[in-house]
Protein backbone atom coordinates (compact mmCIF):
# COMPACT_ATOMS: atom_id res chain seq x y z
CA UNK A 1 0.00 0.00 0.00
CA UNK A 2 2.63 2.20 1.20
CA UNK A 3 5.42 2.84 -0.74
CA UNK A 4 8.96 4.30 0.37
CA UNK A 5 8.55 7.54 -0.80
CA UNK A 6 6.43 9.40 2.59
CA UNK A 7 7.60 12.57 3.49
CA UNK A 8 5.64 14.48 6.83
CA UNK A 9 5.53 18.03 7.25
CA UNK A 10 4.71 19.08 11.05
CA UNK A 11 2.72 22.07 11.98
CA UNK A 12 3.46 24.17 14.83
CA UNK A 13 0.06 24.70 16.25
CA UNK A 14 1.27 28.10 18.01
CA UNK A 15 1.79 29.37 14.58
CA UNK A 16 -0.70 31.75 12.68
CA UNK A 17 -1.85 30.28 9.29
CA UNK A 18 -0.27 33.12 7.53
CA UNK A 19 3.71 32.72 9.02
CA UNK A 20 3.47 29.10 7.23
CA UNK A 21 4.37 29.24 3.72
CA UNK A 22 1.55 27.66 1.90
CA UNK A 23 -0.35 27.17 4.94
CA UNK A 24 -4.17 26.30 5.54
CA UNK A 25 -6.48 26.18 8.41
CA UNK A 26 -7.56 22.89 9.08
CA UNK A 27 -11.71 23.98 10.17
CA UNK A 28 -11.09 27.68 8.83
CA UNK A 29 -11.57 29.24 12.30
CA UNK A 30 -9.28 30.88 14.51
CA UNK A 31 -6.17 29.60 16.51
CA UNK A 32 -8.80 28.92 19.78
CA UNK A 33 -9.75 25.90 17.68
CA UNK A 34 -6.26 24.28 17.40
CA UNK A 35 -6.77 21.65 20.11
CA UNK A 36 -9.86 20.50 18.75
CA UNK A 37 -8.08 19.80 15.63
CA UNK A 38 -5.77 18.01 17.48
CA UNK A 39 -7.85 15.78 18.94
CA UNK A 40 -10.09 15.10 16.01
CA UNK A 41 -7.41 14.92 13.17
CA UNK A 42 -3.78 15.23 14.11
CA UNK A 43 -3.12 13.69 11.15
CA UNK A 44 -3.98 14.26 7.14
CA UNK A 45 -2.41 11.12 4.83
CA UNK A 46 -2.45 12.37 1.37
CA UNK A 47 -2.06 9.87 -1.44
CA UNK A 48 -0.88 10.24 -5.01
CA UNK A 49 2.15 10.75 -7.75
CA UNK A 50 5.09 13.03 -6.96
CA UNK A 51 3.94 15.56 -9.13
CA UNK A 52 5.48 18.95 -9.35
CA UNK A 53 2.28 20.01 -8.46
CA UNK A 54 2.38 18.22 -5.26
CA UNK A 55 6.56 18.33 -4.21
CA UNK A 56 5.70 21.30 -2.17
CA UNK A 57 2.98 19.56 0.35
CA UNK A 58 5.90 16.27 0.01
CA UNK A 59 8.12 18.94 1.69
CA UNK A 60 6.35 20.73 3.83
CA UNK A 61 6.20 23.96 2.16
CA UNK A 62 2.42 23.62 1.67
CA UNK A 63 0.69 22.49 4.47
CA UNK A 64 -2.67 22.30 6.72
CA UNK A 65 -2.37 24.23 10.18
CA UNK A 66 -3.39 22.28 12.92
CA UNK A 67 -2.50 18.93 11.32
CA UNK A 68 0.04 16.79 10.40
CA UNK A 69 0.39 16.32 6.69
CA UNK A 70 1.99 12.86 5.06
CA UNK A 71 2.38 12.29 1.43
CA UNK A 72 2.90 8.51 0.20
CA UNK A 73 3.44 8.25 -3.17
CA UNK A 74 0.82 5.26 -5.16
CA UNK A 75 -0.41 5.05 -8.56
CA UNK A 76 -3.38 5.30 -10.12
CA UNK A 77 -4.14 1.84 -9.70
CA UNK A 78 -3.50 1.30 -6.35
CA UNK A 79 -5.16 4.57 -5.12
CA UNK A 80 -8.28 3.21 -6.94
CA UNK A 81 -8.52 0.06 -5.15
CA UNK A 82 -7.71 1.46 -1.96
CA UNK A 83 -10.29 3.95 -2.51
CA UNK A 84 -13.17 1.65 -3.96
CA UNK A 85 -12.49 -1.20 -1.59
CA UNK A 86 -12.77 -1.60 2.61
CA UNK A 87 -9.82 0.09 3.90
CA UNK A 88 -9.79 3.63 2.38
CA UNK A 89 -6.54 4.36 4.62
CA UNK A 90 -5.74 7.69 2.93
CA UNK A 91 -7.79 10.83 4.47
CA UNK A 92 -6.70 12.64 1.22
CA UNK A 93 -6.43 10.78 -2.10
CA UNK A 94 -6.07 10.85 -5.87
CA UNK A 95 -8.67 9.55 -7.74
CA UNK A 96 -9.19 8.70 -11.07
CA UNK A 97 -12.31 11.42 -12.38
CA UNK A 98 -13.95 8.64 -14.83
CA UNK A 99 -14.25 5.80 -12.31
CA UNK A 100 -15.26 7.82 -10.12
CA UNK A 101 -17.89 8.93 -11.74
CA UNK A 102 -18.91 5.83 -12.42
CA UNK A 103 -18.95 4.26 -8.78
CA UNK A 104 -21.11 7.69 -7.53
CA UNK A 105 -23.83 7.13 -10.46
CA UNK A 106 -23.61 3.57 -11.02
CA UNK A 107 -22.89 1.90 -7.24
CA UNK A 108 -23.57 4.97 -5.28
CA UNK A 109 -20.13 5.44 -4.33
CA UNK A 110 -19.74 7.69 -1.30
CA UNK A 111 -16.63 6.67 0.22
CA UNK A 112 -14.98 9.99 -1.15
CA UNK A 113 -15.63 13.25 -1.42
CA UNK A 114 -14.33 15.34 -4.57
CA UNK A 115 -12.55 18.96 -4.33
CA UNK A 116 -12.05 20.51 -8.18
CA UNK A 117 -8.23 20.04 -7.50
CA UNK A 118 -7.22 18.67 -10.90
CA UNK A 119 -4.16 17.08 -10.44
CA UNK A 120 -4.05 15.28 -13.24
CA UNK A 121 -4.81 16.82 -17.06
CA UNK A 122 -3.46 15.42 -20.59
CA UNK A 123 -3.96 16.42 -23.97
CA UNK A 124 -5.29 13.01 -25.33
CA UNK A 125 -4.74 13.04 -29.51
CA UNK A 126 -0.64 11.98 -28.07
CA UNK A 127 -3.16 8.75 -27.48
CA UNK A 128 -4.42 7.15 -29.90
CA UNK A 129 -2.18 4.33 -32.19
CA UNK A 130 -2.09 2.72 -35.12
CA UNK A 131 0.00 -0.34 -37.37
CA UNK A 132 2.28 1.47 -39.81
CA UNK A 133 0.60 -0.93 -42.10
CA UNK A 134 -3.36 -0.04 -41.55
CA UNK A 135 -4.08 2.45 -43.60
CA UNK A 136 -5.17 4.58 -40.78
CA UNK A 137 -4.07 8.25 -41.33
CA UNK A 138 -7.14 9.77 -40.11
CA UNK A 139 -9.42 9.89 -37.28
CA UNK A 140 -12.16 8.59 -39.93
CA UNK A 141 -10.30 6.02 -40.94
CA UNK A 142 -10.67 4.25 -37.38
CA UNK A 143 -14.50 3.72 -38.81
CA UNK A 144 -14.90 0.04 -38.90
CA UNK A 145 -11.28 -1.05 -37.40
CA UNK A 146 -10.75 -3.15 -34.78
CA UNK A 147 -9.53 -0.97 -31.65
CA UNK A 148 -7.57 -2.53 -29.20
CA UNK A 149 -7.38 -0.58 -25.09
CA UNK A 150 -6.60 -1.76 -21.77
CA UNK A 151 -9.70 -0.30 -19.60
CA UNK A 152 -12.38 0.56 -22.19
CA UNK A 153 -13.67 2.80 -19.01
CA UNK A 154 -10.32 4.81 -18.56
CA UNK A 155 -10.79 8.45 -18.35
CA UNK A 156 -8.43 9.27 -21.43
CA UNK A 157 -10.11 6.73 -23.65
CA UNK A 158 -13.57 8.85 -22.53
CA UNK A 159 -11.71 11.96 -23.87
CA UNK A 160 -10.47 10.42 -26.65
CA UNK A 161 -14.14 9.13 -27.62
CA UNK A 162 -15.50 12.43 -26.83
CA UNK A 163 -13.34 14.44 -29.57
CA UNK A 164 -13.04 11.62 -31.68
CA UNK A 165 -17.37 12.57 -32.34
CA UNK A 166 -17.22 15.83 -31.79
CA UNK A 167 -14.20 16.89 -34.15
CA UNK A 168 -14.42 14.09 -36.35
CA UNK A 169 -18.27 12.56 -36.07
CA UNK A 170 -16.52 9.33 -35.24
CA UNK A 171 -18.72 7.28 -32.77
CA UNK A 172 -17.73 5.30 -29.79
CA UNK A 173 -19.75 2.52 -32.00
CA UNK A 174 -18.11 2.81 -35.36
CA UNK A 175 -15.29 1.34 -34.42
CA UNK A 176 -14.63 -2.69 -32.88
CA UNK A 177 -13.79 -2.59 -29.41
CA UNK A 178 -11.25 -5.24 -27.64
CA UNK A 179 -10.39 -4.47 -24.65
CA UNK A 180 -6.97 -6.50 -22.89
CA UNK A 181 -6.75 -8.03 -19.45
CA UNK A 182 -3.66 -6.52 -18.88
CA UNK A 183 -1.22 -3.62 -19.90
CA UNK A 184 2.07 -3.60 -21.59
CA UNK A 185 3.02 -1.14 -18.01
CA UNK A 186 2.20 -4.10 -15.98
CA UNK A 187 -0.67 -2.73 -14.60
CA UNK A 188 -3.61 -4.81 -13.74
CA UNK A 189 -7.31 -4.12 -14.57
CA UNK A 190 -8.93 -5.53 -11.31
CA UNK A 191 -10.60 -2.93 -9.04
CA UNK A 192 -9.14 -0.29 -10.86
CA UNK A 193 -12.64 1.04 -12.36
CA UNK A 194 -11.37 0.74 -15.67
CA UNK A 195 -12.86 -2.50 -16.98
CA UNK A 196 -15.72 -3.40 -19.18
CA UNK A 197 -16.27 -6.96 -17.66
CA UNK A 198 -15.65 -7.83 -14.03
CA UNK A 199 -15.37 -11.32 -12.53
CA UNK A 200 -18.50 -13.67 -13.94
CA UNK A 201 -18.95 -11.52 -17.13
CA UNK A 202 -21.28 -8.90 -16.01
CA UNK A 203 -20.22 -5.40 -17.48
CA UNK A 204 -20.62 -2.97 -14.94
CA UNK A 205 -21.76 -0.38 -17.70
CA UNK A 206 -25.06 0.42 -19.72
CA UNK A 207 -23.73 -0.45 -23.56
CA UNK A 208 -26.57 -0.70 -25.66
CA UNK A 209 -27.28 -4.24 -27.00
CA UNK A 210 -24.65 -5.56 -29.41
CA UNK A 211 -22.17 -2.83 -28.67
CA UNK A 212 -19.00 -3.92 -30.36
CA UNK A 213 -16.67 -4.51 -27.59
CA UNK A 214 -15.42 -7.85 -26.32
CA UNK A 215 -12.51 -8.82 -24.34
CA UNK A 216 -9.19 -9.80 -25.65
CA UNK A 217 -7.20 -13.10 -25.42
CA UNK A 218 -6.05 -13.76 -21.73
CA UNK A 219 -2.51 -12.76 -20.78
CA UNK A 220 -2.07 -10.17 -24.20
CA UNK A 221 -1.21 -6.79 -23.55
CA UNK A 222 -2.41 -3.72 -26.18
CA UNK A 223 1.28 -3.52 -27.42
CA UNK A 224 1.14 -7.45 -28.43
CA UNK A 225 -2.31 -7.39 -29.22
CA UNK A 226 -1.75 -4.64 -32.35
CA UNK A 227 1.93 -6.04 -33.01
CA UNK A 228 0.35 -9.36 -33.67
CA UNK A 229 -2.22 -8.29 -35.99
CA UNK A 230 -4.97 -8.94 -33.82
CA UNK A 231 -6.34 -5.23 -33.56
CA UNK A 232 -5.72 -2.22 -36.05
CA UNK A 233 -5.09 0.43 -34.06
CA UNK A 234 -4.84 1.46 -29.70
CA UNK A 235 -6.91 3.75 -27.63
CA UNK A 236 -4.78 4.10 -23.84
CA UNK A 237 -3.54 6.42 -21.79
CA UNK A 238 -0.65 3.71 -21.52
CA UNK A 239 2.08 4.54 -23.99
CA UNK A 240 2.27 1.15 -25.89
CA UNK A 241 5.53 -0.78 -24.83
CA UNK A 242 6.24 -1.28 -28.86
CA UNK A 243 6.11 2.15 -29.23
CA UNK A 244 8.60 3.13 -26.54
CA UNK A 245 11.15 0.46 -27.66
CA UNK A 246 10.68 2.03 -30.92
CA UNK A 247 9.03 -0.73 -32.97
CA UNK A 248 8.59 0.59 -36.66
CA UNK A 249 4.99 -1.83 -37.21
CA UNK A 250 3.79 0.97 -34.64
CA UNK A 251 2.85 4.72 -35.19
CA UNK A 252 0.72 7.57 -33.63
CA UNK A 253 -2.20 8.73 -35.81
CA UNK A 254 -1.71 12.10 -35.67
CA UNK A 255 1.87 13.12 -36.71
CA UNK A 256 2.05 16.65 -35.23
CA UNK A 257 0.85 15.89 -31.94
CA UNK A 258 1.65 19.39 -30.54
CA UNK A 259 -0.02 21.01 -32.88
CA UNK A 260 -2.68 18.57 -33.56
CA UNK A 261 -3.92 19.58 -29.65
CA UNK A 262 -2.70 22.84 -29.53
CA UNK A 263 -5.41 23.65 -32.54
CA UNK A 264 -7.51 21.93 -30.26
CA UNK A 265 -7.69 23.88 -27.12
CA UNK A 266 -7.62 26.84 -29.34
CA UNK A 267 -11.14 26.00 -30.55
CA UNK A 268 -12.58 24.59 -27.25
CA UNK A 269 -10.17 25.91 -24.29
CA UNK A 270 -10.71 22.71 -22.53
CA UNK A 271 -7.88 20.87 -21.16
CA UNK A 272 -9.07 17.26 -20.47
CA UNK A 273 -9.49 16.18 -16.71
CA UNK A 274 -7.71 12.52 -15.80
CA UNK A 275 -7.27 12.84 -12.07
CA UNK A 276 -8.96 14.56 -9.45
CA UNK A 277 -8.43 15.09 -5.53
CA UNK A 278 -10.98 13.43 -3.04
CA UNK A 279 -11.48 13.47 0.90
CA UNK A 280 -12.45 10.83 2.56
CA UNK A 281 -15.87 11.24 3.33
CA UNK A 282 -15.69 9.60 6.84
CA UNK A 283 -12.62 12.37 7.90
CA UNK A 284 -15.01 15.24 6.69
CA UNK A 285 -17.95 14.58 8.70
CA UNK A 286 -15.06 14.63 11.95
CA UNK A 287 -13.67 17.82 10.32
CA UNK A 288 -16.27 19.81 8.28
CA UNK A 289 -13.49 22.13 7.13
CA UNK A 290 -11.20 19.79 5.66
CA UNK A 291 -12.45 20.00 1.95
CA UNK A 292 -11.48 23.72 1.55
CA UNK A 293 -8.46 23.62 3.72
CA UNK A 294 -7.18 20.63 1.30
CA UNK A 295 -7.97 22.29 -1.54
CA UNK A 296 -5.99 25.33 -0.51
CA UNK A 297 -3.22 23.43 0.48
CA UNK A 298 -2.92 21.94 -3.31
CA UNK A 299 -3.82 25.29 -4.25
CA UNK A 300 -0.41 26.59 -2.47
CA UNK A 301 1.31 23.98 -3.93
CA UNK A 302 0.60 24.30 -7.53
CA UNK A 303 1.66 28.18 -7.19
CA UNK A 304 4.94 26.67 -5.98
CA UNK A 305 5.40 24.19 -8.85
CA UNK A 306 5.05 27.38 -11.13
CA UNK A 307 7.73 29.27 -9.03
CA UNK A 308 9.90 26.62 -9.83
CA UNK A 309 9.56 27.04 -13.70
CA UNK A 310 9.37 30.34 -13.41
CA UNK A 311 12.89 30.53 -11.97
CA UNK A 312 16.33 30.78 -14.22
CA UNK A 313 18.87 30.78 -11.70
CA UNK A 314 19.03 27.15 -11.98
CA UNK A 315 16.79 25.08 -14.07
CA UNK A 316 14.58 22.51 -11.65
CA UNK A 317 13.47 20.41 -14.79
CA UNK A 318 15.75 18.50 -16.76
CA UNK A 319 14.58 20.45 -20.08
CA UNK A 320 17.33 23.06 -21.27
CA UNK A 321 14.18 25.32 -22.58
CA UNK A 322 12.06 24.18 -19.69
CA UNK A 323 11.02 28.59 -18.84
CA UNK A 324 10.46 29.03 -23.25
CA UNK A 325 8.02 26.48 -22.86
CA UNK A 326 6.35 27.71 -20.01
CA UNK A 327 6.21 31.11 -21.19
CA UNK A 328 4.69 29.56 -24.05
CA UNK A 329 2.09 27.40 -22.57
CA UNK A 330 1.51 30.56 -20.52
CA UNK A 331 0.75 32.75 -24.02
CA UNK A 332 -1.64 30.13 -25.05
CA UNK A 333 -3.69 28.98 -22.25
CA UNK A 334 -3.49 31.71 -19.82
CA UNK A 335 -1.41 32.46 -16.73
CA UNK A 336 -3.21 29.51 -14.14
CA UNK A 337 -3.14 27.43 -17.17
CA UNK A 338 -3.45 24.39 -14.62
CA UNK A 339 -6.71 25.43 -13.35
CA UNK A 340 -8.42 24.64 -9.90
CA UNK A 341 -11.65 24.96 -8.86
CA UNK A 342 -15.51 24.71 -9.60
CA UNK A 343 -16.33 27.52 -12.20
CA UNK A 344 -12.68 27.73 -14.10
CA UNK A 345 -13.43 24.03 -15.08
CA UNK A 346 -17.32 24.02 -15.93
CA UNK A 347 -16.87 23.30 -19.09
CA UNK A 348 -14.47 19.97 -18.58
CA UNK A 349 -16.58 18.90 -16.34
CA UNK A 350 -19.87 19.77 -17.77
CA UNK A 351 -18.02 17.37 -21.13
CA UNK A 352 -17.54 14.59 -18.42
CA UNK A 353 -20.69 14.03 -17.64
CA UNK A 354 -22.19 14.04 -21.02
CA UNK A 355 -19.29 11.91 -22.55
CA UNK A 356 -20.02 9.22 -19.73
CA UNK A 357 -23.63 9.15 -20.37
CA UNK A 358 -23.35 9.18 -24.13
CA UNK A 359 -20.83 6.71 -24.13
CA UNK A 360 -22.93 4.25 -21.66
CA UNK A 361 -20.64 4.65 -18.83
CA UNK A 362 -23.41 5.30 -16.53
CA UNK A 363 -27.21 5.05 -16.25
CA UNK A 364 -28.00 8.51 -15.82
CA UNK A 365 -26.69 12.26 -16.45
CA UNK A 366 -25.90 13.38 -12.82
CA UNK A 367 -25.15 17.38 -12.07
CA UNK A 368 -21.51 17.90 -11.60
CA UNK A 369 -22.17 19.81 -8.98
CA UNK A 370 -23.37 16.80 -6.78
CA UNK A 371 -19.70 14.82 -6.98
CA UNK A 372 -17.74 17.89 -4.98
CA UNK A 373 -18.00 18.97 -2.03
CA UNK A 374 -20.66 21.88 -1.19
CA UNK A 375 -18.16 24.02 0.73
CA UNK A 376 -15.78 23.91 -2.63
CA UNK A 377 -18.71 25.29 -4.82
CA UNK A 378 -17.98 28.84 -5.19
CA UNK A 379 -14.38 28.60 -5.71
């Protein structure tokens, strides 16, 4: 569960809020409160990747006064099963948006509570792959091909759907679905909200009847699956294992990838939602304030992470024009390019719940609004 990267960040309770860097009240009320905190949370275990978003909450420069704050680095698989299953040990984890979604609509999943911290966002046209040999070299191309994933649920392959029939009028049921039972990353499928049939063949979605998706041979990855002839073309977040090791049988579809999405936000300024932050729902109702003091502690750190790239004394990313291309991606998207909160991301998420409805990912359209917390609303 816990892997070796944890890093905890004490806070001094006899310190105001404001003389902690990054710091956020725990219950949002004055320091009188502190022992109460205390008592009902001295601790805060966030979960997640060691993103540069998060390295300032890792090391204590972003923080939640009145608490202890731990960060212990897991992927997006294990967060998922930690969060979907019993033990839930993680007051503060991250959460893949699309099976999430899922579990509140489809299970009535409460175990977590959503904040709009977006820790997680990827262009997704980087995603989609085809055989050198297809004869794919358009999105409408993928009409009629067999299209291999692992996690036909995943929230990339929702995005990638979703602008596959709105820029293209490709539909989710144009193309032949096979979805693997594992990935060429080594990651497994099982309780990580991603799959199209669990254990007994039941598919936890609502696919209309003779939806063209079927599961792939046992023990075949996507990489293998489209090497071997037995799909056309990929649809992952995973970057295929072929392609990595440079195979030349494999190839993206589009060839300008940059481009290909910059022209894309251009025309709808959305920036497509993977990951999102949750609270454990059981640590709220002990600690009302915990949603917004959370969120402004990720809030602190993301200013932090652009601090960093801001910087030219010494560069902090391994990229020799590292600052051009932030400047850049500043000139294009705006200044808080890697937005937070409810009404900066309306759009995204207003695009999540229609893709997952129109894609038969859930059983009803549900109000956005509903998944996050009500204290996180107006921000």
């Amino acid at each position: 569960m816990d892997n070796a990267m944890t890093t905890s960040t004490r806070r001094n309770l006899l310190k105001s809020a404001g003389a902690i860097a990054g710091g956020a009240s725990l219950l949002g009320t004055s320091l009188g409160a502190t022992s109460e905190v205390r008592r009902q949370l001295p601790q805060v275990k966030v979960a997640g990747y060691d993103y540069d978003r998060v390295k300032g909450i890792m090391d204590g420069r972003a923080g939640i006064e009145g608490a202890e704050v731990s960060f212990h680095y897991e992927d997006i698989y294990s967060v998922n099963e930690l969060a979907f299953g019993d033990d839930k040990p993680y007051e503060v984890s991250e959460l893949g948006l699309i099976p999430y979604v899922n579990k509140f609509i489809n299970k009535d999943y409460r175990g977590y509570t959503l904040i709009p911290v977006f820790i997680s966002r990827v262009f997704r046209h980087r995603n989609i792959f085809v055989r050198a040999d297809s004869g794919i070299e358009k999105p409408e191309d993928l009409k009629g091909r067999r299209v291999g994933t692992p996690g036909y649920g995943m929230s990339a392959n929702t995005w990638i759907r979703g602008f596959l029939k709105d820029e293209y009028g490709v539909e989710a049921d144009d193309m032949q679905w096979i979805e693997t039972t594992k990935s060429s990353d080594a990651g497994e499928l099982s309780g990580s909200g991603w799959s199209a049939f669990e254990p007994g063949g039941e598919s936890p979605y609502f696919l209309p009847e003779g939806f063209p998706l079927k599961p792939g041979p046992a023990g075949v990855d996507e990489s293998e699956l489209l090497l071997s002839g037995q799909c056309d073309a990929l649809i992952t977040a995973i970057t295929p294992q072929a392609f990595i090791d440079g195979d030349s049988g494999i190839k993206r579809l589009f060839h300008d990838v940059k481009a290909t999405e910059q022209a894309y936000f251009r025309k709808t300024g959305l920036f497509p939602i993977m990951h999102v932050v949750g609270v454990r729902t059981s640590a709220i109702e002990e600690n009302p304030g915990l949603p917004m003091a959370v969120y402004e502690m990720y809030s602190s750190a993301k200013q932090i992470a652009y601090s960093d790239l801001e910087t030219t004394t010494s560069l902090k990313v391994s990229l020799p024009w590292v600052t051009q291309e932030f400047e850049q991606t500043r000139e294009l998207m705006g200044r808080d390019y890697w937005r937070y909160g409810i009404e900066a991301n309306r759009k995204e998420l207003e695009r999540v719940m229609r893709y997952t409805h129109e894609q038969g990912l859930v059983k009803r359209r549900e109000d956005f609004l509903n998944l996050f917390h009500r204290s996180t609303h107006n921000t």
